[in-house]
Protein backbone atom coordinates (compact mmCIF):
# COMPACT_ATOMS: atom_id res chain seq x y z
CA UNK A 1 -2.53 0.57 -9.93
CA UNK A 2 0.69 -1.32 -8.85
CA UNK A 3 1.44 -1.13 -5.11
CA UNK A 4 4.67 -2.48 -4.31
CA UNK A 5 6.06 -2.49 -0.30
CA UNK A 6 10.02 -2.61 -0.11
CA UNK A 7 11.11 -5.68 1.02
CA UNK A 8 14.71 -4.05 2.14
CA UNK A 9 12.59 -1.72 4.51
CA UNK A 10 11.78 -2.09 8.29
CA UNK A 11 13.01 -3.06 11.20
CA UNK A 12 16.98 -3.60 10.86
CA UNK A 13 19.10 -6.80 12.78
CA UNK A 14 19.13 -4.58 16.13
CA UNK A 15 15.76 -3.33 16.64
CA UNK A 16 14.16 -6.78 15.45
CA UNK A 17 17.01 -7.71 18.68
CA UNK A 18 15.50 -5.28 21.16
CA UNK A 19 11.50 -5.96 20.58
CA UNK A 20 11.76 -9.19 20.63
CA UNK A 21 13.80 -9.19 23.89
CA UNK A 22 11.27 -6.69 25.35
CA UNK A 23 8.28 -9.31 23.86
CA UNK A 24 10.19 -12.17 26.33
CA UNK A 25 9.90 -10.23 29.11
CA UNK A 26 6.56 -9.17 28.73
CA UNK A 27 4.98 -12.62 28.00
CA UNK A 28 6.78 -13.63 31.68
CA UNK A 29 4.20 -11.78 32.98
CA UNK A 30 6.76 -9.44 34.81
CA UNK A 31 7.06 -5.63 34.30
CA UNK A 32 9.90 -4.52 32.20
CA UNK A 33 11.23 -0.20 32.07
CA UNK A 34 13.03 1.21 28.90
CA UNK A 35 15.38 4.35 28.99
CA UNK A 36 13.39 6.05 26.40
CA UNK A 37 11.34 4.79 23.20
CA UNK A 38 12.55 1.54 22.51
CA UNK A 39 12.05 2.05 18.93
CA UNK A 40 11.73 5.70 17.26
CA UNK A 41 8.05 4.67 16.41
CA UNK A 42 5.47 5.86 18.34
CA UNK A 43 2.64 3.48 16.90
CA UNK A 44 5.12 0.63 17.43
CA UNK A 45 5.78 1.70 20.96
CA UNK A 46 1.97 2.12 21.26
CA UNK A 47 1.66 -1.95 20.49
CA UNK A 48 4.43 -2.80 23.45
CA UNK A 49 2.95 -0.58 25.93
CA UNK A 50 -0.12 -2.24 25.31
CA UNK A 51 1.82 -5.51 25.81
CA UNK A 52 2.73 -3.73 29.05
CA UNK A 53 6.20 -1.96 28.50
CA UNK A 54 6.93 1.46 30.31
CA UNK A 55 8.93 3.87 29.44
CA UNK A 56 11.07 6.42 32.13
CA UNK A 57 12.82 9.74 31.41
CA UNK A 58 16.55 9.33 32.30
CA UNK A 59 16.48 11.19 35.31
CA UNK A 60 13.45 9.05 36.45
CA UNK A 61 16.19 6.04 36.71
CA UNK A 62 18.12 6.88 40.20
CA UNK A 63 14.76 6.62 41.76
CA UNK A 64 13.60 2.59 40.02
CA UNK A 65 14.56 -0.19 42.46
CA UNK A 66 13.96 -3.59 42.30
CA UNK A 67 12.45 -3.81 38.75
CA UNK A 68 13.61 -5.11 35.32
CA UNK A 69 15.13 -2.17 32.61
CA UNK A 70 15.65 -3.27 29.02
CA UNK A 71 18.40 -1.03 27.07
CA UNK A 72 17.35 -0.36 24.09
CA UNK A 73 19.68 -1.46 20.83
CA UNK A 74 21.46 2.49 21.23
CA UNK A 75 23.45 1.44 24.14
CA UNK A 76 23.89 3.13 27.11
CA UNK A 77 26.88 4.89 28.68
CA UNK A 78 28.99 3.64 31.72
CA UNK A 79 26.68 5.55 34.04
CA UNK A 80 23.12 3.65 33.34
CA UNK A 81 25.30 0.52 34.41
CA UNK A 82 26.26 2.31 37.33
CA UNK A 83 23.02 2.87 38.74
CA UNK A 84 21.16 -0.45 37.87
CA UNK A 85 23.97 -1.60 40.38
CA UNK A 86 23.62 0.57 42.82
CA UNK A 87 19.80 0.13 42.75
CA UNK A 88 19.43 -3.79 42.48
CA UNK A 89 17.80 -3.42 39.03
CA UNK A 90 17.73 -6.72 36.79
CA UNK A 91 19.41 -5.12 32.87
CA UNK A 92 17.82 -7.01 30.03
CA UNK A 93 20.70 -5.64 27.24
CA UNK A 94 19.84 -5.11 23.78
CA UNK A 95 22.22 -3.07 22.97
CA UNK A 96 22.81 -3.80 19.17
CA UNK A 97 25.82 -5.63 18.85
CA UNK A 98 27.56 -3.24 16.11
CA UNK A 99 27.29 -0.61 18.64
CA UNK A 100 28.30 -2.46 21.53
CA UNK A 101 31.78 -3.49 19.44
CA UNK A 102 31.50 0.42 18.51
CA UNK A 103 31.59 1.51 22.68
CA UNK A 104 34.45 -1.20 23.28
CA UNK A 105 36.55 0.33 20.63
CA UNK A 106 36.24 4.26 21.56
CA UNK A 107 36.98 3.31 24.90
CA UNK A 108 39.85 1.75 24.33
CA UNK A 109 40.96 4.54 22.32
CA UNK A 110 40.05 6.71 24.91
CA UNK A 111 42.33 5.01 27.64
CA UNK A 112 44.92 5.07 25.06
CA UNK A 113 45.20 9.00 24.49
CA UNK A 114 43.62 10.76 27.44
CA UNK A 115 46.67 11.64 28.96
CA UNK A 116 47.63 13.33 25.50
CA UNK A 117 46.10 16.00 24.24
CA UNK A 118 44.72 14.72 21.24
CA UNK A 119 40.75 15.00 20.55
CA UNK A 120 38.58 12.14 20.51
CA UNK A 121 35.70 13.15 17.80
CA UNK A 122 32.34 11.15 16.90
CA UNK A 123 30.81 12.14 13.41
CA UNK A 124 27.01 11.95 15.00
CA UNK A 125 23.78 13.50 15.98
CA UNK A 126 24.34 15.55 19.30
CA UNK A 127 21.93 14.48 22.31
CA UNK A 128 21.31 11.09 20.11
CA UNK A 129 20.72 8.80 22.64
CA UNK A 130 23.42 6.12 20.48
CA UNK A 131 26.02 9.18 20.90
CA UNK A 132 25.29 9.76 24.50
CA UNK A 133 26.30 5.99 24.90
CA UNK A 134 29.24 6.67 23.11
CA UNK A 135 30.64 10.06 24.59
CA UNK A 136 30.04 7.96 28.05
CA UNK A 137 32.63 5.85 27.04
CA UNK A 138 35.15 8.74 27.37
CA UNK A 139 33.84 10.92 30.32
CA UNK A 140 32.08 12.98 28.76
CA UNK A 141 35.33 14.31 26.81
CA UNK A 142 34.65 13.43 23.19
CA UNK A 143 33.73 15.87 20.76
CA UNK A 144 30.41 15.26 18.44
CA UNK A 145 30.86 16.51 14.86
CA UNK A 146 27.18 16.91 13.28
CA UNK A 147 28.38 18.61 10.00
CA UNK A 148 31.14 20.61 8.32
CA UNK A 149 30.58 23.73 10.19
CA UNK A 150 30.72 22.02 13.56
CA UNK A 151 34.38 21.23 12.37
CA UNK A 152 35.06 25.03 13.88
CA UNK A 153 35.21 23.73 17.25
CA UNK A 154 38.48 21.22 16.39
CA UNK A 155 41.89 22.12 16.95
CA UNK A 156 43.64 21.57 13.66
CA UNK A 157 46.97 21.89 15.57
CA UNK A 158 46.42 18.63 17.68
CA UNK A 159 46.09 15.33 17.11
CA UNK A 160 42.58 13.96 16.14
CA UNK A 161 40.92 10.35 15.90
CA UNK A 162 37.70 10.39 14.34
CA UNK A 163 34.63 7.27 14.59
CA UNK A 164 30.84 8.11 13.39
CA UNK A 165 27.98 7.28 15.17
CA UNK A 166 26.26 3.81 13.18
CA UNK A 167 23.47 5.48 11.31
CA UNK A 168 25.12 8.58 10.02
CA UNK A 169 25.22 8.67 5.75
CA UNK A 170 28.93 7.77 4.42
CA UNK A 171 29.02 10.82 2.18
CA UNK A 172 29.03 12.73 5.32
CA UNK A 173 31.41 11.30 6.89
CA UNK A 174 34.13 10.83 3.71
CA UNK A 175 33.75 14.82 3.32
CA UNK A 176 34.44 15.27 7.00
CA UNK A 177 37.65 13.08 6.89
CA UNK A 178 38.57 15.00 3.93
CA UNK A 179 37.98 18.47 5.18
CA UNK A 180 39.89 17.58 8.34
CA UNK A 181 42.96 15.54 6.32
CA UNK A 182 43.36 18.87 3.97
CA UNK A 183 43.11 21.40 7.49
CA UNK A 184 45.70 19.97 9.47
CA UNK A 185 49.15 21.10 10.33
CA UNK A 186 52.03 19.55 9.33
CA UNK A 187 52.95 16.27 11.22
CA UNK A 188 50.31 15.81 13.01
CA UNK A 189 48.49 12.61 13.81
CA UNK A 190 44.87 11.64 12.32
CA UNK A 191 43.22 8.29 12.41
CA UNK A 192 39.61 7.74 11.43
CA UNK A 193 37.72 4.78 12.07
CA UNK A 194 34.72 4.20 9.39
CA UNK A 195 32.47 2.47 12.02
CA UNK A 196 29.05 3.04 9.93
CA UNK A 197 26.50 0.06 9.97
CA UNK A 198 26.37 -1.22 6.55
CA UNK A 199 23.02 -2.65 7.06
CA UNK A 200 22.19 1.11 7.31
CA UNK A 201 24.19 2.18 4.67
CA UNK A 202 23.95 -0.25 2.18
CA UNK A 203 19.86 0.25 1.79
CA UNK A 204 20.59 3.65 0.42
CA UNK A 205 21.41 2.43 -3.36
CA UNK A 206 18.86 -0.31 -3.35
CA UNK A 207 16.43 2.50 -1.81
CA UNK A 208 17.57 4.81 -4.51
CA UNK A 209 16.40 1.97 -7.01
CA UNK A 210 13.31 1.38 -5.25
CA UNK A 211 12.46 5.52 -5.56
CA UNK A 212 12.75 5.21 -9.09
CA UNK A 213 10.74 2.47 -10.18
CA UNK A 214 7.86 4.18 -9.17
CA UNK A 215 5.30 7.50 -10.08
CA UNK A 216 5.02 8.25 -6.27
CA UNK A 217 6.91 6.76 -2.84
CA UNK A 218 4.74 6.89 0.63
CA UNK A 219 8.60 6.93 2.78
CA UNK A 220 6.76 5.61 6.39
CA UNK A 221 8.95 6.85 9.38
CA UNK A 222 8.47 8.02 12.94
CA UNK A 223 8.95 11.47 13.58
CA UNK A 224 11.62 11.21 16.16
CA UNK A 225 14.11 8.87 13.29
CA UNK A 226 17.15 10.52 12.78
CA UNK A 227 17.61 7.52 10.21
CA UNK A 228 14.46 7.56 8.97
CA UNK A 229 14.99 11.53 8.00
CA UNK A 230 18.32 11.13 6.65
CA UNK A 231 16.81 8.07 4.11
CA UNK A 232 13.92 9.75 3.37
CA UNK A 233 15.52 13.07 2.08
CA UNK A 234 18.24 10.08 -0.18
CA UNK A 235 14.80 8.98 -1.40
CA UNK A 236 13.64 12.37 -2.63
CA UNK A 237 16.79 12.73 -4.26
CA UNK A 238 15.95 10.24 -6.65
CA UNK A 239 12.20 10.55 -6.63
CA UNK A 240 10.76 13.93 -5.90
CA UNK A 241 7.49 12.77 -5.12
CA UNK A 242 8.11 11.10 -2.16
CA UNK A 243 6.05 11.80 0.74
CA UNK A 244 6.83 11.65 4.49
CA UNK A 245 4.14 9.99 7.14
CA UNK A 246 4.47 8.14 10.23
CA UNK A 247 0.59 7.09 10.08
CA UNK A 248 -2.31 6.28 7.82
CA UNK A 249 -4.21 8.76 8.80
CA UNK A 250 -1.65 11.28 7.01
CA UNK A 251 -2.75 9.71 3.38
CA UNK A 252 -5.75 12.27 1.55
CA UNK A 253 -7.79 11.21 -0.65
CA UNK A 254 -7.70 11.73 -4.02
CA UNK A 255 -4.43 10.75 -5.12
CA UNK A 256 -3.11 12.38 -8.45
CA UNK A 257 -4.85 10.63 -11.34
CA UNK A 258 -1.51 10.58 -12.99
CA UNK A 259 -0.30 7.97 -10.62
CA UNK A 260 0.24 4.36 -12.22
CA UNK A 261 2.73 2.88 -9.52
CA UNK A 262 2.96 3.64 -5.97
CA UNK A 263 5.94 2.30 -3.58
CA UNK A 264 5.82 2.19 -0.15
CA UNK A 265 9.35 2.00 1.95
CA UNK A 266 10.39 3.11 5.50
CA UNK A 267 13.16 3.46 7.99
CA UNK A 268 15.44 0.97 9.98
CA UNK A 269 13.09 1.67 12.92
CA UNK A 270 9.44 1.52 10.75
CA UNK A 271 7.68 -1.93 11.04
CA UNK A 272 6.69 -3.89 8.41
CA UNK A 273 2.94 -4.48 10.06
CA UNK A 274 2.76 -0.24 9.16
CA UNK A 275 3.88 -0.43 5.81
CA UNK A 276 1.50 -2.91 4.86
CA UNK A 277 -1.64 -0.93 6.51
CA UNK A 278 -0.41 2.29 4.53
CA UNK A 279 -0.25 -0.20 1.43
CA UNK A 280 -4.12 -1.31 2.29
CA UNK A 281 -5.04 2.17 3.15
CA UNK A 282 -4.00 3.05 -0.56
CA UNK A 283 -5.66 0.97 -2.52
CA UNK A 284 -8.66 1.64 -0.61
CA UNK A 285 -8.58 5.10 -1.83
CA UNK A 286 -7.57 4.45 -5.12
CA UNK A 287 -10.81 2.26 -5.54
């Protein structure tokens, strides 16, 4: 049988950021908080609190003083700044640098038209903690667009600028732009901002290609990826058997007999040490 991992999967450019600033802390010998899992892996976060990484609720912040918080590569909002200050706490920030360009920029649009009443509207997963950064960035007035239906809550007689959260699929947000464009009155203004990662984005085709060279895919994801759901479903598009896990234990023996090739691929949060035990864990049952 022919096993093959996919070398365009794992970690992307700001997670790899993040854990490895989290890793420098820890070997200091220090403590080191994180607003939230670090990484939307819960085996991965099991190997850093090992290494001795804790994790707080966000209402557990206002009460940490004196002690080191890491922000995690989905930024934070204005707030989380405010408090470190307040509370003498040492920020270790990994906030990706796409989405840190991505906060500068809605702000500034922000300072620009709040006086107006246009409506400031992010194409994005509400309650994501990447979009709370984002909505912070505009006190709390933007408006978060999940789908097409959510596009009830705009008013199609004002004025609307649109951005998208990094990790949201560019279909989505081409049909939103056009749905809005084609609902608009007369004269009014609309500016959209396509501010989608294309290290996120441009895995889909090569994942597409991936799906299809092989009888079967293992997709390898933590439960709690929002990106890791959205490629997984593009991978069943193109290859129906493709199976969801986030851990080894989820693969039963027997396989189907019919299998001849197996490929094993993941999200931008699913690390490549995981992939490669699911591989192992395969062939094992296999022989």
């Amino acid at each position: 049988m022919k096993i093959e991992i996919d070398n365009n999967s794992g970690f992307c450019f700001g997670v790899v950021n993040a854990i490895q600033s989290a890793e420098r802390e820890l070997d200091k010998g220090g403590g080191i908080y994180c607003i939230g899992d670090l990484v939307h892996n819960s085996l991965e976060m099991e190997r850093l609190h090992r290494k001795g990484l804790k994790t707080l609720a966000r209402e557990q912040l206002s009460g940490l003083k004196n002690q080191t918080v890491l922000l995690r590569a989905h930024g934070e909002p204005p707030s989380t700044y405010d408090v470190a200050r307040r509370n003498n706490l040492e920020i270790v920030d990994a906030t990706c640098p796409v989405v840190l360009k991505l906060q500068r920029k809605i702000k500034d649009c922000y300072d620009e038209i709040k006086n107006t009443d246009i409506q400031l509207i992010i194409y994005g997963k509400p309650g994501h903690a990447e979009v709370n950064g984002l909505v912070g960035q505009t006190d709390g007035k933007a408006i978060v667009i999940e789908n097409v239906e959510a596009l009830e809550q705009l008013d199609f007689k004002r004025g609307i600028i649109l951005f998208s959260q990094t990790t949201m699929p560019l279909d989505g947000f081409g049909k939103i732009v056009e749905i809005i464009r084609s609902r608009l009155s007369e004269g009014v203004i609309f500016r959209y901002y396509d501010t989608i990662c294309r290290q996120v984005a441009n895995r889909l085709p090569v994942l597409k290609e991936f799906a299809l060279k092989h009888d079967m895919i293992f997709f390898v994801a933590g439960s709690k990826s929002s990106n890791g759901r959205m490629l997984f479903e593009e991978c069943r598009k193109s290859n129906p058997a493709t199976v969801f896990i986030s851990d080894i234990s989820e693969i039963n023996a027997p396989l189907p007999p019919s299998v001849r090739s197996i490929g094993v691929c993941g999200a931008t949060s699913t690390p490549k040490w995981l992939m490669e035990q699911v591989a192992a864990r395969i062939r094992r049952i296999k022989n």
